[in-house]
Protein backbone atom coordinates (compact mmCIF):
# COMPACT_ATOMS: atom_id res chain seq x y z
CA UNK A 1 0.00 0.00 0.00
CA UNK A 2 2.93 2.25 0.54
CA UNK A 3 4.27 1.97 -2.87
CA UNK A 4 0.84 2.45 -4.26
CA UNK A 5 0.12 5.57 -2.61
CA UNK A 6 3.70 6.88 -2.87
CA UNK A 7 3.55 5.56 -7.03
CA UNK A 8 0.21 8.01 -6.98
CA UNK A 9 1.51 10.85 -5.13
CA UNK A 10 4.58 11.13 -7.53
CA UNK A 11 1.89 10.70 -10.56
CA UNK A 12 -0.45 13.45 -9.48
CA UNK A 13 2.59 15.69 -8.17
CA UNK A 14 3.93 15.44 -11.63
CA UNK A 15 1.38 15.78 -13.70
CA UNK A 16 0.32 19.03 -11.79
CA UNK A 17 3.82 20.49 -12.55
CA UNK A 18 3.58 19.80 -16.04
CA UNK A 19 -0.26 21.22 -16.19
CA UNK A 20 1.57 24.53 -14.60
CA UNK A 21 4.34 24.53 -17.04
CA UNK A 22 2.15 24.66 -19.80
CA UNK A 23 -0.25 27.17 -18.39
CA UNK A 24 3.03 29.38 -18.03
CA UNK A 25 4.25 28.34 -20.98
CA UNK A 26 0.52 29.24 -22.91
CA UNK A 27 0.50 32.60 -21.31
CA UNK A 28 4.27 33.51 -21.93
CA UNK A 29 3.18 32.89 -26.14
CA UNK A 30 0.29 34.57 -25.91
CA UNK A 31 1.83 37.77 -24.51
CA UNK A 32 5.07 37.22 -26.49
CA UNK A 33 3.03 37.40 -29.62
CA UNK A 34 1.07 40.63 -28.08
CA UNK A 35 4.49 42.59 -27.45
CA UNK A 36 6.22 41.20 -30.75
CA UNK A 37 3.17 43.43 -32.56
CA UNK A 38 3.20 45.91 -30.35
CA UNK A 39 7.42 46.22 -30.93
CA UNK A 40 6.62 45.97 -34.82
CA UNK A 41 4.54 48.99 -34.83
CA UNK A 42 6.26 51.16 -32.31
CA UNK A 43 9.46 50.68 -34.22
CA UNK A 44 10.89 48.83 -31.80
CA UNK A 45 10.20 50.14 -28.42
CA UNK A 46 7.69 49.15 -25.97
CA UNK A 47 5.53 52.27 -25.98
CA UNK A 48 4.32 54.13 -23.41
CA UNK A 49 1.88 50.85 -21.95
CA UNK A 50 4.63 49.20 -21.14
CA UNK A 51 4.00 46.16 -23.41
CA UNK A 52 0.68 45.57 -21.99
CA UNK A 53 2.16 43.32 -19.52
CA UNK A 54 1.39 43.12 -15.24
CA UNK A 55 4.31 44.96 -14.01
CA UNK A 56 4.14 43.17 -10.75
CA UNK A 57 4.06 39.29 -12.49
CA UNK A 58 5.49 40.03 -15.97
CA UNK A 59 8.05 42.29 -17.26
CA UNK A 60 9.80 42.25 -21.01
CA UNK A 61 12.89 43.77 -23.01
CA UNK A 62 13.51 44.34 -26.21
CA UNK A 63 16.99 43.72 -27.46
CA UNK A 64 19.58 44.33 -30.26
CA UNK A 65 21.40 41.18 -32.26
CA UNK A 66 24.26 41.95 -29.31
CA UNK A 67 22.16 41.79 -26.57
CA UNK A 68 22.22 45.91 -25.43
CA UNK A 69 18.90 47.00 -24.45
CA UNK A 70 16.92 48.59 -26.84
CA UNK A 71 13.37 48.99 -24.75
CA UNK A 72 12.35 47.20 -21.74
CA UNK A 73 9.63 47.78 -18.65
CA UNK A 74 10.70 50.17 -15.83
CA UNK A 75 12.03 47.60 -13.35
CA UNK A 76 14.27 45.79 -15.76
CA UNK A 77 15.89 48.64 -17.73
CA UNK A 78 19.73 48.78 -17.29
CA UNK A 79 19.27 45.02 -16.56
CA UNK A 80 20.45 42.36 -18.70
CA UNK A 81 19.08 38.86 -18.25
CA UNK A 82 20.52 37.10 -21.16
CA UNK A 83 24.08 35.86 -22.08
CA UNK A 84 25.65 36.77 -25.73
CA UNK A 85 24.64 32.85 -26.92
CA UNK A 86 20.97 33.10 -25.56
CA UNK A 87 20.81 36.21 -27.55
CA UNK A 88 22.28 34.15 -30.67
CA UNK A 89 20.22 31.39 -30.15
CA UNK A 90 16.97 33.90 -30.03
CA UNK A 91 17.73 35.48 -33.33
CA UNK A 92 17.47 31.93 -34.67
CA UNK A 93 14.09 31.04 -33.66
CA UNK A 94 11.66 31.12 -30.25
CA UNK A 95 13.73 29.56 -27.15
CA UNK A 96 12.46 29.24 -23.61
CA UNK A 97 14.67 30.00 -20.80
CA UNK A 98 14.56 30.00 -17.18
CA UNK A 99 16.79 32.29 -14.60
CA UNK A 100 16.36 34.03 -11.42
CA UNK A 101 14.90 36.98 -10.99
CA UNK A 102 17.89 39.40 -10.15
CA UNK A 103 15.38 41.86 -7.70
CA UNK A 104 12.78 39.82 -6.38
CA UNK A 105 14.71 37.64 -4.09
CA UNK A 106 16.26 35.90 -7.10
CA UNK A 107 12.70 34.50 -8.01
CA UNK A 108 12.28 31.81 -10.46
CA UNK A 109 11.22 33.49 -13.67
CA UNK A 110 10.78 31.73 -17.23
CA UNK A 111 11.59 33.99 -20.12
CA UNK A 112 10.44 33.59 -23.66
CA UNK A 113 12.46 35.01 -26.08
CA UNK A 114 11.26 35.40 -30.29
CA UNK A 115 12.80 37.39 -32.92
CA UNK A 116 11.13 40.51 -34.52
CA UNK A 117 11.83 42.61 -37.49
CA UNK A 118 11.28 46.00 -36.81
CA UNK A 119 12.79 49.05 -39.18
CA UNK A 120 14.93 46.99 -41.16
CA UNK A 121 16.65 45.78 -37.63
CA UNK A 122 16.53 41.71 -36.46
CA UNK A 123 15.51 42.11 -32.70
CA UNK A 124 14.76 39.72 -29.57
CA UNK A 125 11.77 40.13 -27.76
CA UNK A 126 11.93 38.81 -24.30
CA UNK A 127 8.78 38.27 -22.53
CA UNK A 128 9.33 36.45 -18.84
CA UNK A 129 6.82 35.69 -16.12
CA UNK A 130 7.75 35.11 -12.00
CA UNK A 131 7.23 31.46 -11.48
CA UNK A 132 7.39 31.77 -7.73
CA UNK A 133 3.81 31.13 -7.08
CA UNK A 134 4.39 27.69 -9.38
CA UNK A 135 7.04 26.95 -6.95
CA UNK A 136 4.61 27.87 -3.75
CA UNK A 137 1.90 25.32 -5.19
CA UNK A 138 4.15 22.22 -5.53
CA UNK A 139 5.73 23.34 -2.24
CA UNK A 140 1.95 23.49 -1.03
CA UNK A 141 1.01 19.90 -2.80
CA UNK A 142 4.00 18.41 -1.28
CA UNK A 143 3.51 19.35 2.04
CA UNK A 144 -0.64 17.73 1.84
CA UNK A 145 1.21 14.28 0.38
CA UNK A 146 3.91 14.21 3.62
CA UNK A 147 1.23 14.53 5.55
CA UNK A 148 -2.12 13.09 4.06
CA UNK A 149 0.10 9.82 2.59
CA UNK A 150 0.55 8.33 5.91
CA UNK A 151 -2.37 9.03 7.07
CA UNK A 152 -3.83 7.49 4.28
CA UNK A 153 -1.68 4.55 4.77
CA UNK A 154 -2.24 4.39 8.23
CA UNK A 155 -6.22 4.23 7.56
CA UNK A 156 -5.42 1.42 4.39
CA UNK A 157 -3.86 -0.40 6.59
CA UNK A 158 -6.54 -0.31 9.70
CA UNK A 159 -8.68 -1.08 6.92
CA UNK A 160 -7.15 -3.86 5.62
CA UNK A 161 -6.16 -5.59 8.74
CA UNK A 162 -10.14 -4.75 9.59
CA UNK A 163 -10.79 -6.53 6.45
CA UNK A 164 -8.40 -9.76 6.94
CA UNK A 165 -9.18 -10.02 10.13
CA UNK A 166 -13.20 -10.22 9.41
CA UNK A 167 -12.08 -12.76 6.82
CA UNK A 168 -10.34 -15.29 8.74
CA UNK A 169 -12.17 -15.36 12.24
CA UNK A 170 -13.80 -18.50 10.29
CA UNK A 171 -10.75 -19.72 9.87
CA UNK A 172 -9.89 -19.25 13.33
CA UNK A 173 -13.05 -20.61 14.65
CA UNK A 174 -12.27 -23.72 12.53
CA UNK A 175 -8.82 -24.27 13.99
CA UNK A 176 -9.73 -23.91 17.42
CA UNK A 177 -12.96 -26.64 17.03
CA UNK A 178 -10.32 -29.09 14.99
CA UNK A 179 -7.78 -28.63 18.16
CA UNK A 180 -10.66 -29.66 20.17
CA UNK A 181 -11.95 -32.67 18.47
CA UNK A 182 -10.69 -36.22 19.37
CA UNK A 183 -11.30 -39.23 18.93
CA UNK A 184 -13.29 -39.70 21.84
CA UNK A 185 -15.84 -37.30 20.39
CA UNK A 186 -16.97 -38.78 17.08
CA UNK A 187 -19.53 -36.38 15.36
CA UNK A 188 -17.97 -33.20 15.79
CA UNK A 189 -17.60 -30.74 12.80
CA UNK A 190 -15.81 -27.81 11.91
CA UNK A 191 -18.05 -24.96 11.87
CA UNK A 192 -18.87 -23.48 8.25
CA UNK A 193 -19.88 -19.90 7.84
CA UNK A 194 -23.30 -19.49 5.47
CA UNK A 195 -21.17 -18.06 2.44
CA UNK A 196 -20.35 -19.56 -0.68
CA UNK A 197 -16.45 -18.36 -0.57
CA UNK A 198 -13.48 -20.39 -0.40
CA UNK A 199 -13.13 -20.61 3.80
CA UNK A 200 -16.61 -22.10 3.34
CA UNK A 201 -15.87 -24.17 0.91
CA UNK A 202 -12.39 -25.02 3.00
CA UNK A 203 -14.80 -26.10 6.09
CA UNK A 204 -17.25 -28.19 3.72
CA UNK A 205 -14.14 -30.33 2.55
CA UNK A 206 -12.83 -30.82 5.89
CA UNK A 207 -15.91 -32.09 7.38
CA UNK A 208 -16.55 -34.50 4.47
CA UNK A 209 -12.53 -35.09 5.45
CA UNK A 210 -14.11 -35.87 8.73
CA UNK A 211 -16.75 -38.07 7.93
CA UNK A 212 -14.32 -40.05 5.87
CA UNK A 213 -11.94 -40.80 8.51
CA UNK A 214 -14.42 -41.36 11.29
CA UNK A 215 -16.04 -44.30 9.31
CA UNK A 216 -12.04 -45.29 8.13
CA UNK A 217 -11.62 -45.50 12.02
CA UNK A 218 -15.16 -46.92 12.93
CA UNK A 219 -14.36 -49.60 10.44
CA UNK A 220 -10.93 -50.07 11.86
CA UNK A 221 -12.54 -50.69 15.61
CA UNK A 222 -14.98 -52.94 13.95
CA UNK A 223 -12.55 -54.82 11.98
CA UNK A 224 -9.96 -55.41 15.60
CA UNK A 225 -13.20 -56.25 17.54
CA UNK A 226 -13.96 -59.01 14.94
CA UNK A 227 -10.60 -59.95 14.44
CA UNK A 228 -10.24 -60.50 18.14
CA UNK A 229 -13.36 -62.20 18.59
CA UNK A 230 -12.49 -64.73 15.64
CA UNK A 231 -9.16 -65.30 17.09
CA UNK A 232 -10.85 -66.04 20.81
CA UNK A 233 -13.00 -68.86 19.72
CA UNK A 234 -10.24 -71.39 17.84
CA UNK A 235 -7.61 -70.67 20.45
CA UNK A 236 -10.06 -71.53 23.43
CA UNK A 237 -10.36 -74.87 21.58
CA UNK A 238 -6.96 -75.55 20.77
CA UNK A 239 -6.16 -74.87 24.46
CA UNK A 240 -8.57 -76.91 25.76
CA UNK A 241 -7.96 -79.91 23.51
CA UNK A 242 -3.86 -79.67 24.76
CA UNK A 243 -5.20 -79.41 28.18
CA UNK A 244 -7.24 -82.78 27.63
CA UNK A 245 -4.65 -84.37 26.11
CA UNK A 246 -2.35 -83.69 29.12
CA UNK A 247 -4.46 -84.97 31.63
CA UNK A 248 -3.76 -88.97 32.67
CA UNK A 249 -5.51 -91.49 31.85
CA UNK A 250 -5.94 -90.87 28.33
CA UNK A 251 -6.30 -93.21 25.67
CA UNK A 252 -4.08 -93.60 22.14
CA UNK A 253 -7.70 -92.75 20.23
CA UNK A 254 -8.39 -90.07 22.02
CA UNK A 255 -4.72 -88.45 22.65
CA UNK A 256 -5.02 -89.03 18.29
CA UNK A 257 -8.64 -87.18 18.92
CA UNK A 258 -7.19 -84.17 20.87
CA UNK A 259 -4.52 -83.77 18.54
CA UNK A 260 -6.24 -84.20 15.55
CA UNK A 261 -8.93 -81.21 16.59
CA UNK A 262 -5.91 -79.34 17.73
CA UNK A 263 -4.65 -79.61 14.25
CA UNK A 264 -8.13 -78.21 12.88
CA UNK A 265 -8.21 -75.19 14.60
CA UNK A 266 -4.72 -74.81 14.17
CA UNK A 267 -5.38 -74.76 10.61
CA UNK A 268 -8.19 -72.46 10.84
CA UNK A 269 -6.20 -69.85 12.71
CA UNK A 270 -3.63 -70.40 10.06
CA UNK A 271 -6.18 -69.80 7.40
CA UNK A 272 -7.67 -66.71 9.29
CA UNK A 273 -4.47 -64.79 9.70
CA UNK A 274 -3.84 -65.44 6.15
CA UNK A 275 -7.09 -63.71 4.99
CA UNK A 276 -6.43 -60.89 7.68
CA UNK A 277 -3.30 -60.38 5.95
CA UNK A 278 -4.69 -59.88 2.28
CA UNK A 279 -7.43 -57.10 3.47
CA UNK A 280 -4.66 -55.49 5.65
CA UNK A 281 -2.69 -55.04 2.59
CA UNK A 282 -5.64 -54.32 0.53
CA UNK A 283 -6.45 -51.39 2.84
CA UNK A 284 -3.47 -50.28 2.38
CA UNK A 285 -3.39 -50.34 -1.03
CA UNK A 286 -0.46 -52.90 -1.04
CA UNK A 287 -2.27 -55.90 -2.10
CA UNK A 288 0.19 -56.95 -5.00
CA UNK A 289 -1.69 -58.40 -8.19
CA UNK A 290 0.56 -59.71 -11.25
CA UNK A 291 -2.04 -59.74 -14.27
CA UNK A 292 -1.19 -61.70 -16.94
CA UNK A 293 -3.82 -63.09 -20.31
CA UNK A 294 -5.82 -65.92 -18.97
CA UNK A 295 -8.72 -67.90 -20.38
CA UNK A 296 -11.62 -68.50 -18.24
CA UNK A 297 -12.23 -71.95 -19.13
CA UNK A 298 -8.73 -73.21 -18.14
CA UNK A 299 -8.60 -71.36 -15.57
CA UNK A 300 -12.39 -72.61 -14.12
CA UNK A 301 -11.25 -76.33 -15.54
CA UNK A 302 -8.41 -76.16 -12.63
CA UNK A 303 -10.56 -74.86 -9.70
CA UNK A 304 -12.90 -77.66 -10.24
CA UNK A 305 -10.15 -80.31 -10.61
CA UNK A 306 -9.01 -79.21 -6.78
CA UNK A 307 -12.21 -79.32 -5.48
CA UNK A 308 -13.82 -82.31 -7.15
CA UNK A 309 -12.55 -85.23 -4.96
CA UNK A 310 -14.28 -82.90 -1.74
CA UNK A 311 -17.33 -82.68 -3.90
CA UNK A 312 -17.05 -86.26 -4.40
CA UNK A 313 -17.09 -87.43 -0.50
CA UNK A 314 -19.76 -85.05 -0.26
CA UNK A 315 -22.23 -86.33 -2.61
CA UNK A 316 -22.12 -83.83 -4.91
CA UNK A 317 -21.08 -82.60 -8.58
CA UNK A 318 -18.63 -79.57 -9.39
CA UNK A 319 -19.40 -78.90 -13.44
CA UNK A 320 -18.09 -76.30 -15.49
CA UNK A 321 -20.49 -74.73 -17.92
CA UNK A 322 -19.82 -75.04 -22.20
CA UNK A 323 -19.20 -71.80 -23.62
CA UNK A 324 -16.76 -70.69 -20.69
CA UNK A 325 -14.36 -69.26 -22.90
CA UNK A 326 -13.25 -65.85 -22.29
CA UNK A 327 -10.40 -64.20 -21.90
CA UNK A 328 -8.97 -61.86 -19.43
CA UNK A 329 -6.34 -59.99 -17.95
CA UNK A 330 -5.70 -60.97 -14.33
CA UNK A 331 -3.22 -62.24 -11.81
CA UNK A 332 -4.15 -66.16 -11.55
CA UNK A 333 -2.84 -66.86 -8.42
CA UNK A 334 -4.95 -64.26 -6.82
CA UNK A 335 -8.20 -65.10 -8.85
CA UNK A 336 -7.92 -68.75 -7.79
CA UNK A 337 -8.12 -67.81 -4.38
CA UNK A 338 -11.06 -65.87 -5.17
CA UNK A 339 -12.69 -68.50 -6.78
CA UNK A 340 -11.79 -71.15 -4.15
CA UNK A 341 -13.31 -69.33 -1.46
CA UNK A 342 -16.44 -69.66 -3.67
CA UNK A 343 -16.37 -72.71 -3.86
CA UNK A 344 -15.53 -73.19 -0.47
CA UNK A 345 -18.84 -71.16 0.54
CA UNK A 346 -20.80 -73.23 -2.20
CA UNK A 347 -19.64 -76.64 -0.79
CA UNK A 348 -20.68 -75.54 3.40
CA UNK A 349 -23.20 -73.52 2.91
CA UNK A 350 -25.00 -74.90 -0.06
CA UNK A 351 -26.04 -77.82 -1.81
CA UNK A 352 -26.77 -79.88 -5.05
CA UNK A 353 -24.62 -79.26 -8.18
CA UNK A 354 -22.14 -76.37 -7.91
CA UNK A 355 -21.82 -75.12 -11.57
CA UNK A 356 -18.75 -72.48 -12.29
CA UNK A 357 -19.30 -70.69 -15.58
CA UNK A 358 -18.44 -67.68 -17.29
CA UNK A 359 -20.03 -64.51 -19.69
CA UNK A 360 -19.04 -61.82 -21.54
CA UNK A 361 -21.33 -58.59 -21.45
CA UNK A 362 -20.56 -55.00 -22.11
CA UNK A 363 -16.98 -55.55 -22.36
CA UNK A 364 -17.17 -57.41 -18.85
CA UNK A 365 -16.57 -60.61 -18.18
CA UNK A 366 -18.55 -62.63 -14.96
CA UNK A 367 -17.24 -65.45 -13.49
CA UNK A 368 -19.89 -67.66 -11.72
CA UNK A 369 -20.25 -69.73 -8.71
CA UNK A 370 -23.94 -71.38 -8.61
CA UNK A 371 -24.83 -74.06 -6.43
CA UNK A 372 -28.55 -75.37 -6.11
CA UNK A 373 -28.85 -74.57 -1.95
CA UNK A 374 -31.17 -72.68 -0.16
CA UNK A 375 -29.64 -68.94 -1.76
CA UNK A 376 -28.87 -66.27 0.45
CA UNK A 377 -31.11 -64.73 3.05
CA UNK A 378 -32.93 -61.52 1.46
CA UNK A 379 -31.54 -59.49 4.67
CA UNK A 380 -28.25 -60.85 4.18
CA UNK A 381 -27.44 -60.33 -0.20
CA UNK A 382 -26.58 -56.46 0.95
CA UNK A 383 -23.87 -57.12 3.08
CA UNK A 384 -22.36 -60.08 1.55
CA UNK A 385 -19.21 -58.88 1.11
CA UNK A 386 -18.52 -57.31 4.45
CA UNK A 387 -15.91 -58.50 6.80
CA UNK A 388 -17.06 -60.88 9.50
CA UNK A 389 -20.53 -61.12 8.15
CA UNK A 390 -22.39 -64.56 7.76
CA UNK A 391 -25.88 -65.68 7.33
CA UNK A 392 -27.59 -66.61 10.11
CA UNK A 393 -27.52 -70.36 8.56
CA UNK A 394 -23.73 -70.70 8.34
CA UNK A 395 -22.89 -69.14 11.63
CA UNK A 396 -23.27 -72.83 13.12
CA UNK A 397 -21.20 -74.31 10.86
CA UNK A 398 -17.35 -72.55 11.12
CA UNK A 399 -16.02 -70.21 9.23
CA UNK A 400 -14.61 -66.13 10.06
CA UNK A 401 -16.63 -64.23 7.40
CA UNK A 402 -14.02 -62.93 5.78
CA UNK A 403 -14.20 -65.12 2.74
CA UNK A 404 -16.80 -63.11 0.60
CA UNK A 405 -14.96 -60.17 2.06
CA UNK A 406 -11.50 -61.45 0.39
CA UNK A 407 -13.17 -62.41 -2.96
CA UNK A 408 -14.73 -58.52 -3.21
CA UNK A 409 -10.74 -57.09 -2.63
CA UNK A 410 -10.09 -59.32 -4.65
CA UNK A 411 -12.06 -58.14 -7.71
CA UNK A 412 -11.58 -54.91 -6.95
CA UNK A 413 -7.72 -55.03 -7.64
CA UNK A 414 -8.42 -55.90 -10.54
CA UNK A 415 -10.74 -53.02 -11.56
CA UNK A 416 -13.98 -55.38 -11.10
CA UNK A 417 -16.41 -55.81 -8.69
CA UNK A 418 -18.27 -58.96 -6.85
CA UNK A 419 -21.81 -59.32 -6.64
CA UNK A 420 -24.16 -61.93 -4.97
CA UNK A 421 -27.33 -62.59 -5.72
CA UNK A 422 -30.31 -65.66 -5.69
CA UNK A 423 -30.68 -67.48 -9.11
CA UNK A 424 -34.36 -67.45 -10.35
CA UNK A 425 -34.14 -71.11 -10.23
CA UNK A 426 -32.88 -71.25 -6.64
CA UNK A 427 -29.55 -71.69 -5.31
CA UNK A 428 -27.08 -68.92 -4.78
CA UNK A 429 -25.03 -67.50 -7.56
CA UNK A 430 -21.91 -65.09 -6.64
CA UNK A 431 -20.35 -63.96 -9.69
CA UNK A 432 -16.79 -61.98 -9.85
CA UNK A 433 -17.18 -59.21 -13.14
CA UNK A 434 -13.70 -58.29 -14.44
CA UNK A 435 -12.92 -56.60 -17.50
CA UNK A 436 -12.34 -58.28 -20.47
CA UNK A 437 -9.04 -57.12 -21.12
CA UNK A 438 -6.85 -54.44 -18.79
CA UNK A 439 -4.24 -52.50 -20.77
């Protein structure tokens, strides 16, 4: 603000001096062109008006090609105000010059001297003005920009700290509420003043911010909570059944019993920790996927050759469906698994025929898992794929809920999605879509 006002004062201070120096300058031609007639008819002398000029502002001479004094008003006569080369320079053409005035307190006076032909003689015609009253107003304007610039300054800046200030108690009054809010006070927002400007917009994005990381933090609770309660049930067991077989008295069958439940849940915890593992990564975007070009039928051909001698003790048929062929982009190891758990589901949880399959729609391909059970619950199909969620069917028969959960991270590393759903004839059908091809 201080160059600003100092940039304007110099403007305005100059372009008042050069308005003055041409109003001086305007009046010195007009009178220099009254005297040069009036010196062309009086022969060269002044007359007895005195050139028509304000003898207390103006004065003139009238002088010979070397510079003596041929006429001039009464407080200049005798006086010579111009050197031998002004005088030259005169006879060549118009020239302004300025001097000091050599009564008046050595004034500032601007002269402007013209050449005249009077009687056969060249002569110079000097017409001058004081220019002490110029010097008085810029003195005058000056002194009102010393004073009135930092005042004005001093008011801009009032102002603008006024202004600033206004503008970021907002921003103030959301630091102070985000200093206060914890994590033992889920809820709380930032508080977002009714404009549409960019604090507001500031305190809109860090309350969505907010509702972001609360549910990140909720579903981190959940997730531990789950995780801990899975992880309770299969090592009560396992201790119980190494407590058992401790105790004396126990037979070979059932120290072979103890162990061989001890080895179940073993495995189980095994398997759980595994599946922990892949969502931890996946949360943290670290779950590493290798895609290479596969084709659906081979790659549904080997799922069902691991699962069909299972199927087979069970009673039941693993088939894959003609017409499976597809191909995709996608990292096999990591689909199998999906696919397995699918299986897996298909072979506790449901029953009759499990059919695996594949189509090709919209540039998608869908890999299906149908068996011929009882389908999912209708309350149930909408949180399928959440962690440590199970139908109220399969929570009697094992299992952490996480294996849905692991087939939908699955898919989703690869740009897909998994979706559950009941088939129209009965039976459940969970299908993984994936895009045809991923450059």
């Amino acid at each position: 603000m201080a160059v600003v006002i100092g940039a304007i004062g110099l403007v305005v201070y100059l372009r008042f001096e050069s308005q003055l120096d041409d109003t001086i300058d305007q009046g010195l031609r007009s009178r220099s062109a009254d005297v040069s007639a009036l010196v062309t008819q009086q022969g060269g002398t002044l007359g007895d008006v005195g050139g028509g000029v304000d003898q207390e502002e103006s004065f003139a001479q009238v002088l010979d090609g070397s510079g003596a004094i041929v006429d001039a008003t009464p407080q200049l006569r005798g006086t010579r105000l111009l050197s031998p080369a002004e005088v030259r320079r005169a006879l060549a053409g118009p020239v302004m010059v300025d001097g000091a005035h050599p009564f008046e307190d050595r004034d500032p006076i601007r002269m402007l001297l013209r050449p005249v032909q009077a009687e056969g003689r060249r002569l110079v015609v000097l017409v001058g003005t004081s220019t002490d009253d110029r010097r008085k107003s810029l003195r005058s304007l000056a002194g009102l920009f010393a004073l009135g610039g930092p005042l004005a300054l001093l008011l801009a800046s009032l102002a603008g700290y006024g202004a600033a200030a206004a503008a970021l108690r907002p921003v103030e009054a959301m630091r102070l509420k985000a200093d206060a809010i914890s994590e033992h006070q889920p809820g709380e927002r930032l508080p977002v003043a009714p404009t549409d400007d960019e604090i507001a917009r500031l305190g809109t994005t860090l309350n969505a911010m907010l509702v972001r990381l609360e549910t990140a933090f909720e579903r981190e609770r959940t997730f531990v909570a789950d995780a801990s309660h899975e992880l309770r049930t299969p090592l009560a067991i396992l201790k119980t059944e190494l407590e058992l077989a401790l105790r004396r008295g126990r037979t070979h069958e059932e120290l072979r019993e103890a162990l061989r439940s001890a080895a179940e849940e073993t495995d189980r915890l095994a398997q759980l920790a595994e599946s922990l593992l892949v969502i931890a990564r996946a949360d943290q975007g670290q779950l590493a996927v290798s895609p290479t070009s596969l084709q659906t039928a081979e790659l549904l051909n080997g799922v069902r050759h691991r699962f069909e001698s299972r199927a087979q003790l069970a009673g039941r048929d693993i088939l894959v469906e003609d017409g499976s062929e597809a191909t995709i982009t996608a990292d096999p190891h990591r689909l199998e698994q999906a696919l397995d758990n699918l299986v897996e589901n298909a072979l506790q949880h449901g029953d009759g025929t499990i059919l695996l399959g594949a189509s090709v729609r919209d540039g998608h391909v869908s890999l299906h898992v149908h068996d011929e059970g009882s389908g999912f619950p209708a309350d149930f199909i909408g949180t399928a794929f959440e962690r440590f969620t199970r139908a109220d069917q399969a929570r009697g028969r094992g299992g952490s809920g996480l294996g849905l959960a692991i087939v939908q991270v699955i898919a989703r590393a690869h740009g897909g999605q998994a979706r559950a759903s009941n088939a129209q004839d009965g039976g459940a059908d969970v299908r993984i879509e994936l895009p045809a091809r991923r450059t």
